[in-house]
N, C-alpha and C. Protein backbone atom coordinates (compact mmCIF):
# COMPACT_ATOMS: atom_id res chain seq x y z
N UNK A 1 -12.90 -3.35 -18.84
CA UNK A 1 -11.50 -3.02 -18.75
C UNK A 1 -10.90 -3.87 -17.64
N UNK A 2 -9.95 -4.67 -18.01
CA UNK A 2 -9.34 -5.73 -16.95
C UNK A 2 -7.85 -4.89 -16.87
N UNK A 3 -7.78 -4.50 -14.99
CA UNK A 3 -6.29 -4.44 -14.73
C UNK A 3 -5.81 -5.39 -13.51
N UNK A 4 -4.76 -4.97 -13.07
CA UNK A 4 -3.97 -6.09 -12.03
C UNK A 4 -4.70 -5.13 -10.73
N UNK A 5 -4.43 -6.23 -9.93
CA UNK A 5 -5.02 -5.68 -8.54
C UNK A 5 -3.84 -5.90 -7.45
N UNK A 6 -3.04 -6.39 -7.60
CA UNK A 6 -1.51 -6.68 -6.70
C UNK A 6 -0.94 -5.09 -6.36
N UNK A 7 -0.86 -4.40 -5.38
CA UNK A 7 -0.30 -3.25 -5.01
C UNK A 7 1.00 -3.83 -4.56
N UNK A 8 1.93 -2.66 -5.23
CA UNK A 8 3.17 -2.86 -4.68
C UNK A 8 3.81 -1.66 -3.19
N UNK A 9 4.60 -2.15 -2.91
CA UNK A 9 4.85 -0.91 -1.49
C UNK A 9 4.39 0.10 -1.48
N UNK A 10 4.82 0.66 -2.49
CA UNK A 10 4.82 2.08 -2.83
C UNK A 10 3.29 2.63 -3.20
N UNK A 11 2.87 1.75 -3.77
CA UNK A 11 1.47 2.03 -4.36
C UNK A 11 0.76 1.80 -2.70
N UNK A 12 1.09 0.76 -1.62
CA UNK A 12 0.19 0.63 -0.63
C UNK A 12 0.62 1.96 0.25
N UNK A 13 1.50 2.68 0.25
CA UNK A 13 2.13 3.70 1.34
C UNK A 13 1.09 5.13 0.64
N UNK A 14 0.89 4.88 -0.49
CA UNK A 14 0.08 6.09 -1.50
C UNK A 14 -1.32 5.64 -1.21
N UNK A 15 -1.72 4.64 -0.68
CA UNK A 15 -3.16 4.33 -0.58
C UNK A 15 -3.49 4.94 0.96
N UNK A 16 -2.46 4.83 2.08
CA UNK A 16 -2.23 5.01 2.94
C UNK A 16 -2.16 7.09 3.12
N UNK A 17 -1.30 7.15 2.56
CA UNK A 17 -1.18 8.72 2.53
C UNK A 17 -2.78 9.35 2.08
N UNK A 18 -3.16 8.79 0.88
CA UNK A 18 -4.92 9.60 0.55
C UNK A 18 -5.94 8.75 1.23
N UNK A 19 -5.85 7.96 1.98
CA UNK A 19 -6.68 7.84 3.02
C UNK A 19 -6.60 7.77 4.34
N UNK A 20 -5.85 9.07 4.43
CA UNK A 20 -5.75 9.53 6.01
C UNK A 20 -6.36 10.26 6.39
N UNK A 21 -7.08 10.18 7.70
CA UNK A 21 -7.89 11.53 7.60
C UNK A 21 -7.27 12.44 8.63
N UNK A 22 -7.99 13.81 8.35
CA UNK A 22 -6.94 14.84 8.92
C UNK A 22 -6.66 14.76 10.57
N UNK A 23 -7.16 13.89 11.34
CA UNK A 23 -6.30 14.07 12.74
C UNK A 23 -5.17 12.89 12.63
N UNK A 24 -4.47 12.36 11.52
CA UNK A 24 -3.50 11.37 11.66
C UNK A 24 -2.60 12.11 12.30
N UNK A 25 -1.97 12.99 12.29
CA UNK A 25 -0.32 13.35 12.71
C UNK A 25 -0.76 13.74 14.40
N UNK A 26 -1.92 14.27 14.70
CA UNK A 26 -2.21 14.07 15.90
C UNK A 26 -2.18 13.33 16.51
N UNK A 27 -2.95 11.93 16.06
CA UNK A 27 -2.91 10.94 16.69
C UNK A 27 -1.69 10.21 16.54
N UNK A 28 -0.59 10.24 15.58
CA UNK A 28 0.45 9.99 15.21
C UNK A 28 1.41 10.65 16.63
N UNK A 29 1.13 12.06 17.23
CA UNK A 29 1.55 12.75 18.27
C UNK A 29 1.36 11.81 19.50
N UNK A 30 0.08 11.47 19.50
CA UNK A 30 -0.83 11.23 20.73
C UNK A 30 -0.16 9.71 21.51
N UNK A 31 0.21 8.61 19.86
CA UNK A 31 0.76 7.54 20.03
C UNK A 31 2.08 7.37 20.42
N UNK A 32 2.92 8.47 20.35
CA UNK A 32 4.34 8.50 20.57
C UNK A 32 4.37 9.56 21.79
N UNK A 33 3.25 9.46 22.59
CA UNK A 33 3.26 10.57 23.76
C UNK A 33 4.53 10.56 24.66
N UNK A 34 5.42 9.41 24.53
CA UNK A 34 6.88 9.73 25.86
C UNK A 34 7.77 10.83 24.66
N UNK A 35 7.74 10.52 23.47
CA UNK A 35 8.49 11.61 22.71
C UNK A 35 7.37 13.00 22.42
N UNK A 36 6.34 13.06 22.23
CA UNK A 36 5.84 14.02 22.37
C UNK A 36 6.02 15.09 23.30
N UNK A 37 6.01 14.47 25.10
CA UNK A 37 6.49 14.79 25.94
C UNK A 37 7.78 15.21 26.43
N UNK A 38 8.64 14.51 25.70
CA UNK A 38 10.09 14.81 25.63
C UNK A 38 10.27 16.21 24.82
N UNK A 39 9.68 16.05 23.83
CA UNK A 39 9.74 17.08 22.81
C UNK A 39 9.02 18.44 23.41
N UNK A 40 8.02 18.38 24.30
CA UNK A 40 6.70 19.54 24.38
C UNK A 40 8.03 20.11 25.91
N UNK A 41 8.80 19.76 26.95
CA UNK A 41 9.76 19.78 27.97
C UNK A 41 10.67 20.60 27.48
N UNK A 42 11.36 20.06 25.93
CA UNK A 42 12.52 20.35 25.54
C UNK A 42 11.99 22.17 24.77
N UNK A 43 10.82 22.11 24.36
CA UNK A 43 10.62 23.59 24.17
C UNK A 43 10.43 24.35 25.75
N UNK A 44 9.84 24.05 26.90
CA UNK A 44 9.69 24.93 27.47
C UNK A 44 10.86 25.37 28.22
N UNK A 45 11.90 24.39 27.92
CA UNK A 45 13.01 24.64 28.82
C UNK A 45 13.80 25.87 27.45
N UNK A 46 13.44 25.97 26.76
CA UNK A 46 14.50 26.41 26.07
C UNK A 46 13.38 27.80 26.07
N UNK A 47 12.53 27.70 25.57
CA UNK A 47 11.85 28.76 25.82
C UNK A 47 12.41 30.01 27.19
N UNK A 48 12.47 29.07 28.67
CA UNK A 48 12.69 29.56 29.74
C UNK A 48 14.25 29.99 29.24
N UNK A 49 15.13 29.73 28.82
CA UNK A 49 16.45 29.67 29.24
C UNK A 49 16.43 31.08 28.14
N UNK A 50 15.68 31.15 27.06
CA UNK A 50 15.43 32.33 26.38
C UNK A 50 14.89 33.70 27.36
N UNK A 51 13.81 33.65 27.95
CA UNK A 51 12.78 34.35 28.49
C UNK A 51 14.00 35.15 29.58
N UNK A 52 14.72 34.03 29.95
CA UNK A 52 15.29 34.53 32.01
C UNK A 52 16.81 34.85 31.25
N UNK A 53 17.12 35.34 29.44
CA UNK A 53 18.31 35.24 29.35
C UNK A 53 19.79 34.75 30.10
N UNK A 54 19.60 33.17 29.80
CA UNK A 54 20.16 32.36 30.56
C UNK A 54 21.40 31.57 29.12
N UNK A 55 22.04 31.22 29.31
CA UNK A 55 23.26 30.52 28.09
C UNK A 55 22.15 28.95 27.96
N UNK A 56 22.10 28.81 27.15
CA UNK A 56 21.21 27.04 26.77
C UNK A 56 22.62 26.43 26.62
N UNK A 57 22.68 25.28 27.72
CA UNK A 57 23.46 24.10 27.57
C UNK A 57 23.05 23.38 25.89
N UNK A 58 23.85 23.39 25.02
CA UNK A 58 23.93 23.17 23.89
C UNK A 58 23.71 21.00 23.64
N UNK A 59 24.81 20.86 24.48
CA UNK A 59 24.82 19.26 24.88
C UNK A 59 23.85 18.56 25.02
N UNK A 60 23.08 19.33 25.94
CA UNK A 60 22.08 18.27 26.64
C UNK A 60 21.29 18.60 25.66
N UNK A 61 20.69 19.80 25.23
CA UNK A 61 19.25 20.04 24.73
C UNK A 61 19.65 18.64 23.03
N UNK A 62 21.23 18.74 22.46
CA UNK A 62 21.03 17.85 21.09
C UNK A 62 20.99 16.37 21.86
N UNK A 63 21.50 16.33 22.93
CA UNK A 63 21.32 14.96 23.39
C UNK A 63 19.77 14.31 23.54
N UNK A 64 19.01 15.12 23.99
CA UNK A 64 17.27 15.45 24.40
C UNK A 64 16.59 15.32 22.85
N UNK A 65 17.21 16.13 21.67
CA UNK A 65 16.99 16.27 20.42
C UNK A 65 16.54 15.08 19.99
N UNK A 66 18.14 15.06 20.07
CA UNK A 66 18.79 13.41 19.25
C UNK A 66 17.38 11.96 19.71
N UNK A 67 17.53 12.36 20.91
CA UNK A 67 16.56 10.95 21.46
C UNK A 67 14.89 11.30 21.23
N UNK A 68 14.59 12.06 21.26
CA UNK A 68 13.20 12.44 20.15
C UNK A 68 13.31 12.13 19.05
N UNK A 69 14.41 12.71 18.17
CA UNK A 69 14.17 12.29 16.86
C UNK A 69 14.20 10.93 16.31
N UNK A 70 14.84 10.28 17.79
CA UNK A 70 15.23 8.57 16.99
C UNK A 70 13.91 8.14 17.60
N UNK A 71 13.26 8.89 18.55
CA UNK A 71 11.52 7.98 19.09
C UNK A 71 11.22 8.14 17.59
N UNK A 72 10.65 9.19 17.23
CA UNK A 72 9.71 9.70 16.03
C UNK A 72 10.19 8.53 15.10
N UNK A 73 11.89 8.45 14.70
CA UNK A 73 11.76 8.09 13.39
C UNK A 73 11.83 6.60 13.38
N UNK A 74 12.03 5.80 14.87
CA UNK A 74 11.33 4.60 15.19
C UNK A 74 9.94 4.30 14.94
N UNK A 75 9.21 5.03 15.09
CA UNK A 75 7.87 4.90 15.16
C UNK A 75 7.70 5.02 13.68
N UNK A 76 8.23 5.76 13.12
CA UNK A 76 7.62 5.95 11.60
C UNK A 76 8.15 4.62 10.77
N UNK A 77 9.29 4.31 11.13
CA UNK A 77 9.96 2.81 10.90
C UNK A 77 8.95 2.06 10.89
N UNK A 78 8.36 1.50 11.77
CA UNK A 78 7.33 0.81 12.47
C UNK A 78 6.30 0.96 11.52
N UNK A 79 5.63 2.10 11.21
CA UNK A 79 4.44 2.30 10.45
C UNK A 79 4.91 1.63 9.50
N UNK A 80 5.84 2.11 8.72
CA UNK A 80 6.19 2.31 7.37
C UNK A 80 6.32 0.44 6.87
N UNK A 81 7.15 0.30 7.61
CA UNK A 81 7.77 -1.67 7.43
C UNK A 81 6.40 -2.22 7.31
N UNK A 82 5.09 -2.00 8.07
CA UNK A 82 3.89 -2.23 7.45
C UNK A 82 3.40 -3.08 6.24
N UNK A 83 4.04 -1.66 5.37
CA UNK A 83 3.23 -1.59 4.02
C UNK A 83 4.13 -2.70 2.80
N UNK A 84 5.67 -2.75 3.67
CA UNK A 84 6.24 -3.43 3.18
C UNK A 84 6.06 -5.27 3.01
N UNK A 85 5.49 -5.37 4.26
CA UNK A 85 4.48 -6.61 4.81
C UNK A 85 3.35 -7.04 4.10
N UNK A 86 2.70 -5.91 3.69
CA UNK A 86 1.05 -5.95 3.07
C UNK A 86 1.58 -6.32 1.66
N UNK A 87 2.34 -5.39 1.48
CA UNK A 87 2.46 -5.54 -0.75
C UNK A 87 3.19 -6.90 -0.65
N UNK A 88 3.66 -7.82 0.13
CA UNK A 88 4.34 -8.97 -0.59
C UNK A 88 3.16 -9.59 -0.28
N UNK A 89 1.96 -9.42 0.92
CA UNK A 89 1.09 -10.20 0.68
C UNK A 89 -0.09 -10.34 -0.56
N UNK A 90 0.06 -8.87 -0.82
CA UNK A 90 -0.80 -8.51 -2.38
C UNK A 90 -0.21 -9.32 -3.18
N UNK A 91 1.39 -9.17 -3.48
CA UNK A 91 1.83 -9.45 -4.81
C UNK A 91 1.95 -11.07 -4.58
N UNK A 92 1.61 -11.45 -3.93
CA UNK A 92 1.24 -13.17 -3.60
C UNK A 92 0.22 -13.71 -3.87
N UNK A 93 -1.05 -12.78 -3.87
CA UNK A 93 -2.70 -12.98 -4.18
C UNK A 93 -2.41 -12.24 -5.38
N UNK A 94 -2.86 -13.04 -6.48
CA UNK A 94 -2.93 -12.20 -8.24
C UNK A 94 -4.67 -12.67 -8.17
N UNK A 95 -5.19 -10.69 -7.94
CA UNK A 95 -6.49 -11.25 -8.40
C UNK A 95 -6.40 -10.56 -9.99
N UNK A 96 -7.65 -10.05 -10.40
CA UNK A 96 -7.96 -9.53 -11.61
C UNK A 96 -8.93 -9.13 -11.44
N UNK A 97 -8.71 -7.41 -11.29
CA UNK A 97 -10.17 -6.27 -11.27
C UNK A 97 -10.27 -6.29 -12.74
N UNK A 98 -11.99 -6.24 -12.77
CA UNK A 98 -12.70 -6.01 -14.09
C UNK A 98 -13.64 -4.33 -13.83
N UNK A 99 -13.66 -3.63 -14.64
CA UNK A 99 -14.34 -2.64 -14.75
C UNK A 99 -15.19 -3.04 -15.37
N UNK A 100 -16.25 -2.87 -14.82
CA UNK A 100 -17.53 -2.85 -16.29
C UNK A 100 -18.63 -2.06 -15.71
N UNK A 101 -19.83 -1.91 -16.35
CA UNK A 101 -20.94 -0.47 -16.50
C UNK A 101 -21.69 -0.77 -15.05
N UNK A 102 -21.86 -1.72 -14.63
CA UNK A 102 -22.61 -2.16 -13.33
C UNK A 102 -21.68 -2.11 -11.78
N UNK A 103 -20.28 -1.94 -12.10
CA UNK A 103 -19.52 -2.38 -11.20
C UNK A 103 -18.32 -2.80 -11.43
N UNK A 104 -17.26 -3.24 -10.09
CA UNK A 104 -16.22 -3.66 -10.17
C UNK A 104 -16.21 -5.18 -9.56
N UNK A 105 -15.63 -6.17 -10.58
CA UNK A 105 -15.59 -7.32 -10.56
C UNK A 105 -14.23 -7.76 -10.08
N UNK A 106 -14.23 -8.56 -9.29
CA UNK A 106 -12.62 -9.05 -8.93
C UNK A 106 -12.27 -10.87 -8.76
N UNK A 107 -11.81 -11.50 -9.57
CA UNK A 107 -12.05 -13.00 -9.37
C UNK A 107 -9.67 -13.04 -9.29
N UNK A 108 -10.39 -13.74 -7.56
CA UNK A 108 -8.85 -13.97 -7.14
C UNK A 108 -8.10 -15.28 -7.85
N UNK A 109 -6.83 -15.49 -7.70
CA UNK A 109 -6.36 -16.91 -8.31
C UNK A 109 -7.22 -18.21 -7.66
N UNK A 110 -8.05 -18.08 -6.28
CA UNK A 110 -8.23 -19.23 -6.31
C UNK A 110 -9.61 -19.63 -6.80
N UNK A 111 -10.20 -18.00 -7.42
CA UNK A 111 -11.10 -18.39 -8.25
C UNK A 111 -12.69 -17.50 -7.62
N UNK A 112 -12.59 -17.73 -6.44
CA UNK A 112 -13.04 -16.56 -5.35
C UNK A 112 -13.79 -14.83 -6.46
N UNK A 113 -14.52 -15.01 -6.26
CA UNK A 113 -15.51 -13.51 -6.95
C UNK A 113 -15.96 -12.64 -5.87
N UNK A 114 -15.50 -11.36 -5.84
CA UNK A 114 -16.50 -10.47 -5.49
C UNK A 114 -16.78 -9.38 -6.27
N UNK A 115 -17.75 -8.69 -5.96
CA UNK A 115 -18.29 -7.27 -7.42
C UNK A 115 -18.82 -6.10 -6.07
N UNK A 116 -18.88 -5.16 -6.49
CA UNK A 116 -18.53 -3.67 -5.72
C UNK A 116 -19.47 -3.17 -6.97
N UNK A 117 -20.92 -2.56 -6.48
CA UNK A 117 -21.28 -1.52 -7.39
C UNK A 117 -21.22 -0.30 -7.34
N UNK A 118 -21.26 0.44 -8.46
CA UNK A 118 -20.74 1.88 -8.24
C UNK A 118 -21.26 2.57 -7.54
N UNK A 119 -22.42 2.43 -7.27
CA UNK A 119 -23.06 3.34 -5.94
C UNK A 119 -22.10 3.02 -4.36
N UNK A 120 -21.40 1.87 -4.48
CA UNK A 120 -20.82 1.62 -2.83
C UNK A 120 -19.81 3.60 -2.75
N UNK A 121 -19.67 3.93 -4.25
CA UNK A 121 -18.79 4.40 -4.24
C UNK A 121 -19.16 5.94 -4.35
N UNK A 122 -18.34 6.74 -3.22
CA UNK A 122 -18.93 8.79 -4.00
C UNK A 122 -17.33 9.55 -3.79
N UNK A 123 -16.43 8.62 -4.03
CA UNK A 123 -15.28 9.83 -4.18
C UNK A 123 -14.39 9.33 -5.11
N UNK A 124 -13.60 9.47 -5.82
CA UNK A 124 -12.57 9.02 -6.60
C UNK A 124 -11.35 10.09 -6.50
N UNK A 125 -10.51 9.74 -5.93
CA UNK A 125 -9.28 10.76 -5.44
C UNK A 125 -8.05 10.30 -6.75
N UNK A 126 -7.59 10.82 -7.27
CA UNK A 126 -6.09 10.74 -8.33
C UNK A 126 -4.68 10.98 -7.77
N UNK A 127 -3.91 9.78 -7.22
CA UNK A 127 -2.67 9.80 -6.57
C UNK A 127 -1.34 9.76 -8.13
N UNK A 128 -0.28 9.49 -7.40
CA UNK A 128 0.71 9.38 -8.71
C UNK A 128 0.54 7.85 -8.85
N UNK A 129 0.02 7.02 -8.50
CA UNK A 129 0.26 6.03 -8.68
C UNK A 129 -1.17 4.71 -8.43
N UNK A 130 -1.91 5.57 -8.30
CA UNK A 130 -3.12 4.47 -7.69
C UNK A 130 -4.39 5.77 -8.27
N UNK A 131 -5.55 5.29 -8.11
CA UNK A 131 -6.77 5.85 -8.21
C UNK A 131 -7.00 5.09 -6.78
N UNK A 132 -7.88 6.00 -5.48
CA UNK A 132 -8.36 5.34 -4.51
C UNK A 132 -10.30 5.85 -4.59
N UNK A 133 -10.87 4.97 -5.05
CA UNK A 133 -12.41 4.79 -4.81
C UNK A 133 -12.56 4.85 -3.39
N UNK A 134 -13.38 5.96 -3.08
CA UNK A 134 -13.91 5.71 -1.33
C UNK A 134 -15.60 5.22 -1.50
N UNK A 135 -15.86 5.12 -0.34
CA UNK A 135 -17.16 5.14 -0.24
C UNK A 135 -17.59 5.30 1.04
N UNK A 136 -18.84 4.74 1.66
CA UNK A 136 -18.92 4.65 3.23
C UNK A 136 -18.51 3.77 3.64
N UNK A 137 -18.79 2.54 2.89
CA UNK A 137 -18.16 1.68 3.84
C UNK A 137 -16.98 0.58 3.37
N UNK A 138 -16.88 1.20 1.77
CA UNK A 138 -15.38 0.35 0.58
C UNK A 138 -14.14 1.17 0.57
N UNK A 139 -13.41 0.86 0.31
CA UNK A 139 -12.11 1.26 -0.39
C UNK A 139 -11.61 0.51 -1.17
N UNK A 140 -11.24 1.03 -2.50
CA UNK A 140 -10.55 0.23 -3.87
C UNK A 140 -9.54 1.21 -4.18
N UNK A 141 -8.08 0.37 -4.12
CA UNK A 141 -7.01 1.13 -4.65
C UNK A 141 -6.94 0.36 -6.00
N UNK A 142 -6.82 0.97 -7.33
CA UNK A 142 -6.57 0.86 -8.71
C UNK A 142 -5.07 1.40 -9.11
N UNK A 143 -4.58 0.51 -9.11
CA UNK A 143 -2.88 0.57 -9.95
C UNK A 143 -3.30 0.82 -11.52
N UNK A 144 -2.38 2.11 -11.98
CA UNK A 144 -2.51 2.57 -13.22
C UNK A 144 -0.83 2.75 -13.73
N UNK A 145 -0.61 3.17 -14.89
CA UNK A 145 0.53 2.82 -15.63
C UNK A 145 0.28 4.24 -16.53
N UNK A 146 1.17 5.30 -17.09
CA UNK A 146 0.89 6.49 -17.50
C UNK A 146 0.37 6.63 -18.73
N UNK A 147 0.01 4.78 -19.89
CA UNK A 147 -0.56 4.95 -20.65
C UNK A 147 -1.91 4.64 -20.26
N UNK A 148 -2.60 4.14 -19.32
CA UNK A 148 -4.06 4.28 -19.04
C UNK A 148 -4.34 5.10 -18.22
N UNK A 149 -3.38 5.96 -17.42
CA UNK A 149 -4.05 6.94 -16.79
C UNK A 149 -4.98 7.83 -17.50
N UNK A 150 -5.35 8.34 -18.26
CA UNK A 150 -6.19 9.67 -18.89
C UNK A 150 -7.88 8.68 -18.67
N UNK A 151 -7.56 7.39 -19.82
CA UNK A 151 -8.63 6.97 -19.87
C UNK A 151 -9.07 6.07 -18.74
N UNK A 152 -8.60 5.52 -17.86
CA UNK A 152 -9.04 5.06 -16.92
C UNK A 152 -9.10 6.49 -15.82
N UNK A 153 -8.74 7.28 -15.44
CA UNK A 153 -9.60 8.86 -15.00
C UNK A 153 -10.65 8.50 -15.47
N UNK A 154 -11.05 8.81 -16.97
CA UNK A 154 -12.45 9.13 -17.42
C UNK A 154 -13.47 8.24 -17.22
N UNK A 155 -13.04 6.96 -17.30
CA UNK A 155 -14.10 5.61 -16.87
C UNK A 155 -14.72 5.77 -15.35
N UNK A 156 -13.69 5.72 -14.46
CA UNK A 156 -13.71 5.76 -13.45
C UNK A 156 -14.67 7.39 -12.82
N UNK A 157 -14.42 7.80 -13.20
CA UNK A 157 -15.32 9.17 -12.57
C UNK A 157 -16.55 9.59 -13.38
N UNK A 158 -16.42 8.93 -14.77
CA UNK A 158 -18.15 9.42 -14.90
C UNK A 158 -18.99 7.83 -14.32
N UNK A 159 -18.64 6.81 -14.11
CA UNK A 159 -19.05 5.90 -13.61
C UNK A 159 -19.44 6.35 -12.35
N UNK A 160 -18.55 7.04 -11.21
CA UNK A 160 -18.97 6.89 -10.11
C UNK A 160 -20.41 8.45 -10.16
N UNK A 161 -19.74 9.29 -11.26
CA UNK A 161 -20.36 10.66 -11.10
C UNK A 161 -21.95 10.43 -11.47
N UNK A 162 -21.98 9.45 -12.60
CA UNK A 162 -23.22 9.03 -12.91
C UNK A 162 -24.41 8.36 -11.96
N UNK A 163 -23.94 7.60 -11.52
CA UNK A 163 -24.25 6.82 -10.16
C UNK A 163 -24.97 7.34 -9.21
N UNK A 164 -23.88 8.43 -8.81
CA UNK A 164 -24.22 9.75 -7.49
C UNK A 164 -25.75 10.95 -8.64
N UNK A 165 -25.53 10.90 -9.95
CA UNK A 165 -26.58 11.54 -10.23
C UNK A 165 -28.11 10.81 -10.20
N UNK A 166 -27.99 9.49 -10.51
CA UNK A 166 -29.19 8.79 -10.55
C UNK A 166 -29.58 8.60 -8.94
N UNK A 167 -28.58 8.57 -8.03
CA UNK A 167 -28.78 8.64 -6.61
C UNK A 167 -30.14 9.79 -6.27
N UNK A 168 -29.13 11.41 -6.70
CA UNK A 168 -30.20 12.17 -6.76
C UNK A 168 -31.52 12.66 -7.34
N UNK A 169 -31.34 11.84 -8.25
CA UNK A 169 -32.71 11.71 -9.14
C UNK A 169 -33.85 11.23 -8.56
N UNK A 170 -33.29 10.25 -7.84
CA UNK A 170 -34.05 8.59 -7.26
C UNK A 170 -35.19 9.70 -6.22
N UNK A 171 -34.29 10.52 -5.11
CA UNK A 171 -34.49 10.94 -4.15
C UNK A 171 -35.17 12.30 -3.89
């Protein structure tokens, strides 16, 4: 089964989202620590101004708001423009993934081969827009289209499921 391998934005921001692992927004916290800090201040003051029933200056705290929310949504800017960077470099490299029973084959335009066997691989996750193959030490995002989604699902997961059974057989 031959498909395109060029990810577009959207498809790289979806490769991005299912392979995050769960301390991203932490560390997402951790990296924007002067707004974190701004933000972790702006609760205790309001907290206090609650606690000592005190009137909350309205001004300052959206002014304090306001400038957190433009750190955060700078930073997410930042992430995000990324992916916008990466997919024109994809859609510039036209390789061509091959599926077949041994593996995944990929020969780029300049002619360049590499192959991925299914054992690299033990997870197959289903996004709206990509299939992402994990493994320990691969990642393959697969662009699908809603008439090969069903059957490329089914290729794709008894391939890898098969794989992981002869694994345990072996062992």
């Amino acid at each position: 089964m031959e498909i395109r391998s060029s990810l577009t934005a959207m498809e790289l921001r979806e490769v991005a989202r299912l392979s995050r692992s769960r301390y991203f927004w932490l560390r997402f916290l951790a990296v924007n620590w002067y707004a974190t800090l701004l933000a972790g201040a702006l609760i205790v003051v309001t907290t206090q101004t609650a606690i000592h029933h005190q009137p909350l200056k309205w001004r300052d705290f959206l002014i304090v708001l306001a400038v957190v929310a433009a750190l955060y949504a700078y930073s997410w800017f930042r992430y995000t423009r990324n992916f916008s960077r990466l997919a024109a470099r994809s859609a510039s490299r036209n390789r061509t993934i091959t599926l077949e029973s041994d593996g995944i084959h990929s020969l780029a335009e300049s002619g360049a081969t590499s192959f991925v066997p299914w054992e690299s691989y033990n997870r197959c996750i289903e996004g709206k827009l990509i299939f992402l193959l994990k493994g320990n030490d691969t990642v393959m995002a697969i662009p699908f289209d809603e008439m090969t989604r069903d059957s490329l699902r089914t290729y794709l997961r008894s391939n890898i499921v098969a794989h992981m059974m002869d694994e345990s057989y072996r062992t």
